[in-house]
C-alpha atoms as a PDB file:
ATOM      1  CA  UNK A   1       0.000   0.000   0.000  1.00  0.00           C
ATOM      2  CA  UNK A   2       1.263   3.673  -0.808  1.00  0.00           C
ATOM      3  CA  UNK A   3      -0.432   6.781   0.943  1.00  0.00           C
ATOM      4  CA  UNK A   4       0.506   9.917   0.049  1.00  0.00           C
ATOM      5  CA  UNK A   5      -0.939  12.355   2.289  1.00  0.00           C
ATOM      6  CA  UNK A   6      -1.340  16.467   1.751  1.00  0.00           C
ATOM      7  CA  UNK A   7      -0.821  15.795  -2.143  1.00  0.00           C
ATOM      8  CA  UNK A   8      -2.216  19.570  -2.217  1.00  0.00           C
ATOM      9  CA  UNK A   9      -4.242  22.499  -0.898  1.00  0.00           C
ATOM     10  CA  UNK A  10      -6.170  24.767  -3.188  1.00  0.00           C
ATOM     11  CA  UNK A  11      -8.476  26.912  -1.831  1.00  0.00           C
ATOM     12  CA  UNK A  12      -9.390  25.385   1.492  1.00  0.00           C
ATOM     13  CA  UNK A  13      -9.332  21.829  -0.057  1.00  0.00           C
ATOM     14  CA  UNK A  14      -6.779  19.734   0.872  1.00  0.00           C
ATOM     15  CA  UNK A  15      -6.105  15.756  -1.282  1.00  0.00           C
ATOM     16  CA  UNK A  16      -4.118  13.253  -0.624  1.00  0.00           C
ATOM     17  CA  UNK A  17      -3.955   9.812  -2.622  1.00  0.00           C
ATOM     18  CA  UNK A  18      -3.798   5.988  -1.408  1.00  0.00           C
ATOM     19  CA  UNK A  19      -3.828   2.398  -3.497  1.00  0.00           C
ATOM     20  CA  UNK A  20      -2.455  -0.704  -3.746  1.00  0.00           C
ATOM     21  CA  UNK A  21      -2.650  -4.229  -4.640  1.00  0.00           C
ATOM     22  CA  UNK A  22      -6.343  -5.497  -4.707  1.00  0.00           C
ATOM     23  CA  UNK A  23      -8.488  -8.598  -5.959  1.00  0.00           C
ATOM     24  CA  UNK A  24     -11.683  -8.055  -7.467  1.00  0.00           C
ATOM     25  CA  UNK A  25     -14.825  -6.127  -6.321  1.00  0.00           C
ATOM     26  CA  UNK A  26     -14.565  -7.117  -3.172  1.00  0.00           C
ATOM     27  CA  UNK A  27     -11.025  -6.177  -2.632  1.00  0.00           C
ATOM     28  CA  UNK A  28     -11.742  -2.692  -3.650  1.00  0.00           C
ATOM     29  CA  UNK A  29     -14.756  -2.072  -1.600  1.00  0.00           C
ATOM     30  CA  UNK A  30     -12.460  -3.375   1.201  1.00  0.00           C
ATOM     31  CA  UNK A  31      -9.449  -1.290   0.236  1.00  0.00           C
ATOM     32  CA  UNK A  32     -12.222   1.709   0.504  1.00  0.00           C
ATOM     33  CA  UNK A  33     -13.969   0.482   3.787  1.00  0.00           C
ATOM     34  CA  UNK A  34     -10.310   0.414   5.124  1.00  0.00           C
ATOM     35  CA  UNK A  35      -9.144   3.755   4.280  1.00  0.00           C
ATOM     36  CA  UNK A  36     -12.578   5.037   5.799  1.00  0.00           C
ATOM     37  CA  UNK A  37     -11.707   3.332   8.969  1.00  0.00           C
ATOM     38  CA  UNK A  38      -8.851   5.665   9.744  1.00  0.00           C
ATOM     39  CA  UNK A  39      -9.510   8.516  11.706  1.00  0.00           C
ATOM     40  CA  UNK A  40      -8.522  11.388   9.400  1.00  0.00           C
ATOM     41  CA  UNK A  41      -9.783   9.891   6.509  1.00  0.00           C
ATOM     42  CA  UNK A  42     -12.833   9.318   8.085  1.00  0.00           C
ATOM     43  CA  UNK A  43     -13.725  12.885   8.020  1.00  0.00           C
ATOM     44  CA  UNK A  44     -12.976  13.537   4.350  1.00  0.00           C
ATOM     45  CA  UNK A  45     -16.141  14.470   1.960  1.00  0.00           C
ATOM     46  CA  UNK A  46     -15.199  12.408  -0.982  1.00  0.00           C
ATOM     47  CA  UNK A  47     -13.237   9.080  -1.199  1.00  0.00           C
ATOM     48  CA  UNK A  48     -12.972   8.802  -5.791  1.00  0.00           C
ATOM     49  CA  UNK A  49     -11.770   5.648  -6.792  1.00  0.00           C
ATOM     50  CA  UNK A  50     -10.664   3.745  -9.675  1.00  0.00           C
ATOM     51  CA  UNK A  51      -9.283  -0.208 -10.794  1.00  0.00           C
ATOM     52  CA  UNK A  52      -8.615  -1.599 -13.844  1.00  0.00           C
ATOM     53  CA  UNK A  53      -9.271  -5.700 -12.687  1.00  0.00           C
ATOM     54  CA  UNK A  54      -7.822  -8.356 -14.538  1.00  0.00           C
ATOM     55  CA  UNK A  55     -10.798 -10.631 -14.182  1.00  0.00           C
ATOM     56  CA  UNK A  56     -13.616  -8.151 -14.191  1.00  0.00           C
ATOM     57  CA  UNK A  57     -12.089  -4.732 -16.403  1.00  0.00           C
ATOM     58  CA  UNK A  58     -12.190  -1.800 -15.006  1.00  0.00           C
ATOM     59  CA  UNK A  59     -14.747  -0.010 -12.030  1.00  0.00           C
ATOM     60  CA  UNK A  60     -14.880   3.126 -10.251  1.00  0.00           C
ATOM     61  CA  UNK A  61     -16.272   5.213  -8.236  1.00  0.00           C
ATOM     62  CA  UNK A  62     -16.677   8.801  -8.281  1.00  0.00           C
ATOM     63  CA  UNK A  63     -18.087   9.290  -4.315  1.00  0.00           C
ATOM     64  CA  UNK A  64     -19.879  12.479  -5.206  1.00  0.00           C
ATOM     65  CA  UNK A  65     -17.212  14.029  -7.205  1.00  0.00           C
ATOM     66  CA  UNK A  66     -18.825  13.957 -10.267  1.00  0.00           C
ATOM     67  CA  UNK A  67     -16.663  12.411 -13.067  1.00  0.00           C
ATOM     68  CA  UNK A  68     -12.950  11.811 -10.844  1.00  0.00           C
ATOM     69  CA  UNK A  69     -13.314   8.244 -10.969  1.00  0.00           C
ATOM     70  CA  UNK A  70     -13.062   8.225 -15.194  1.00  0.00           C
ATOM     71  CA  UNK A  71     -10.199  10.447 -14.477  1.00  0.00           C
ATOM     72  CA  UNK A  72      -8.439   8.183 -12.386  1.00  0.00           C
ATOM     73  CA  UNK A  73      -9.184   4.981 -14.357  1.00  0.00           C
ATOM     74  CA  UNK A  74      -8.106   6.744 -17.579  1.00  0.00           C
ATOM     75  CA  UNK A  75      -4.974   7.370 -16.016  1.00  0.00           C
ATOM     76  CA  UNK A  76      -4.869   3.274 -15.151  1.00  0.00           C
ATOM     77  CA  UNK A  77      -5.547   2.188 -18.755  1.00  0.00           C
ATOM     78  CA  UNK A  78      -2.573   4.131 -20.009  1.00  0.00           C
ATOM     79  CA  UNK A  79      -0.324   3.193 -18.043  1.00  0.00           C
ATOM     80  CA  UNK A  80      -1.753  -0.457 -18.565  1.00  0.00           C
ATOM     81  CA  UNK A  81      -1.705  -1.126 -14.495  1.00  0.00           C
ATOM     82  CA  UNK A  82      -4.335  -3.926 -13.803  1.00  0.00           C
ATOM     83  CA  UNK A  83      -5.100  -5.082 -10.144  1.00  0.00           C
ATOM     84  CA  UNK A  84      -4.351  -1.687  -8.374  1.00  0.00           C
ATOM     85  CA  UNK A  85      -6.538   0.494  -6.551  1.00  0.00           C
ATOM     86  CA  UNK A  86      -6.136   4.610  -6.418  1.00  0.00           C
ATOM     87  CA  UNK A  87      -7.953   6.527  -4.439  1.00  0.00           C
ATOM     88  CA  UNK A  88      -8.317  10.291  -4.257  1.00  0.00           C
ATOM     89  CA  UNK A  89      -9.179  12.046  -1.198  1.00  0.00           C
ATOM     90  CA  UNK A  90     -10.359  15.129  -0.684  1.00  0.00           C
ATOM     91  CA  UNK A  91     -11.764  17.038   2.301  1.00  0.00           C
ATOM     92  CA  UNK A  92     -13.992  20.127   0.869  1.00  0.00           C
ATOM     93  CA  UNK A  93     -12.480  23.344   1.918  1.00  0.00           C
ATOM     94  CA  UNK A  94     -16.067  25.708   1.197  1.00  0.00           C
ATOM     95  CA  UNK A  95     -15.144  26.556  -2.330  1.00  0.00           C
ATOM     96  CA  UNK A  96     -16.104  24.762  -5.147  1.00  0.00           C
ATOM     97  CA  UNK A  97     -13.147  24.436  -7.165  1.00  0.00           C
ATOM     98  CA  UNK A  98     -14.804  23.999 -10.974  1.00  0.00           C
ATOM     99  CA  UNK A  99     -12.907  22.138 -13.538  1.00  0.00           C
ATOM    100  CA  UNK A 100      -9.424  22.677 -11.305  1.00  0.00           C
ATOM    101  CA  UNK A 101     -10.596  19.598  -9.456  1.00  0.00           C
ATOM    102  CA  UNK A 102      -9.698  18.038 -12.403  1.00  0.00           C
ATOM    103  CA  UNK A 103      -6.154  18.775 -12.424  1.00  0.00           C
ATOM    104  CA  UNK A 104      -5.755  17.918  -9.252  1.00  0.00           C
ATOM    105  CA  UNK A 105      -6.903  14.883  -9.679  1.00  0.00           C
ATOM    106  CA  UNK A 106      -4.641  14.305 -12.210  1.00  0.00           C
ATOM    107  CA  UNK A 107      -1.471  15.538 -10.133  1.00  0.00           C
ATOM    108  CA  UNK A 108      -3.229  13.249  -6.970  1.00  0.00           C
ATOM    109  CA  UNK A 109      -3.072  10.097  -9.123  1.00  0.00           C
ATOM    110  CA  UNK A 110       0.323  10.837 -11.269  1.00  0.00           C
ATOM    111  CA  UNK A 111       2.109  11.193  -7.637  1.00  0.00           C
ATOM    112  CA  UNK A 112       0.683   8.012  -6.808  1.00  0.00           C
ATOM    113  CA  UNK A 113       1.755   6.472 -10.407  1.00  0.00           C
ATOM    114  CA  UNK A 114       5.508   7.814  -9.510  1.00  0.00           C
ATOM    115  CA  UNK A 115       5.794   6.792  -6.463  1.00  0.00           C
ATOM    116  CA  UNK A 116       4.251   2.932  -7.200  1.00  0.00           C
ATOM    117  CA  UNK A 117       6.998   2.525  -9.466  1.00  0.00           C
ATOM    118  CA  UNK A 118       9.810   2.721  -7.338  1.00  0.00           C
END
């Protein structure tokens, strides 16, 4: 597992990103329950997720950020990663951030990507 906490803060918002190695449905929705079990994640307002499984293609989940989990699973398809889970956090600062969510998104799931590899 690889959590990278306080990814980045715009506007009140703060994100941080989590994955690693999972097994089907079930193993994501467990990955999630997990990560919701810790305190400080407990708190956050939306958990986005995304897996590209070898046995069942690819699900997500987009917790109420409308559209993140595509995001995050288009990321997974080109870098051809099957069986791992990424997760974006984020804990609503009181401004709604527009299409910037996006990017952050983006730079939430690339600094996972990076640091996976290693």
């Amino acid at each position: 597992m690889l959590q990278i906490e306080d990814v980045l803060r715009d506007r009140g918002s703060r994100y941080a990103v989590s994955g690693g190695a999972v097994t089907g449905r079930a193993g994501c929705a467990a990955f999630v329950a997990d990560l919701r079990k810790v305190r400080k994640f407990a708190k956050a307002t939306h958990h986005s997720w995304a897996c590209l499984l070898s046995d069942a293609g690819p699900v997500k989940d987009d917790d109420g950020e409308s559209g993140a989990g595509a995001v995050i699973l288009r990321m997974l398809e080109r870098e051809g990663l099957t069986d791992t889970i990424i997760v974006v956090t984020r804990w609503y600062g009181g401004v709604h951030l527009g299409g910037d969510r996006f990017a952050h998104i983006v730079t939430c799931t690339r600094a996972f990507l990076e640091g996976w590899r290693r």
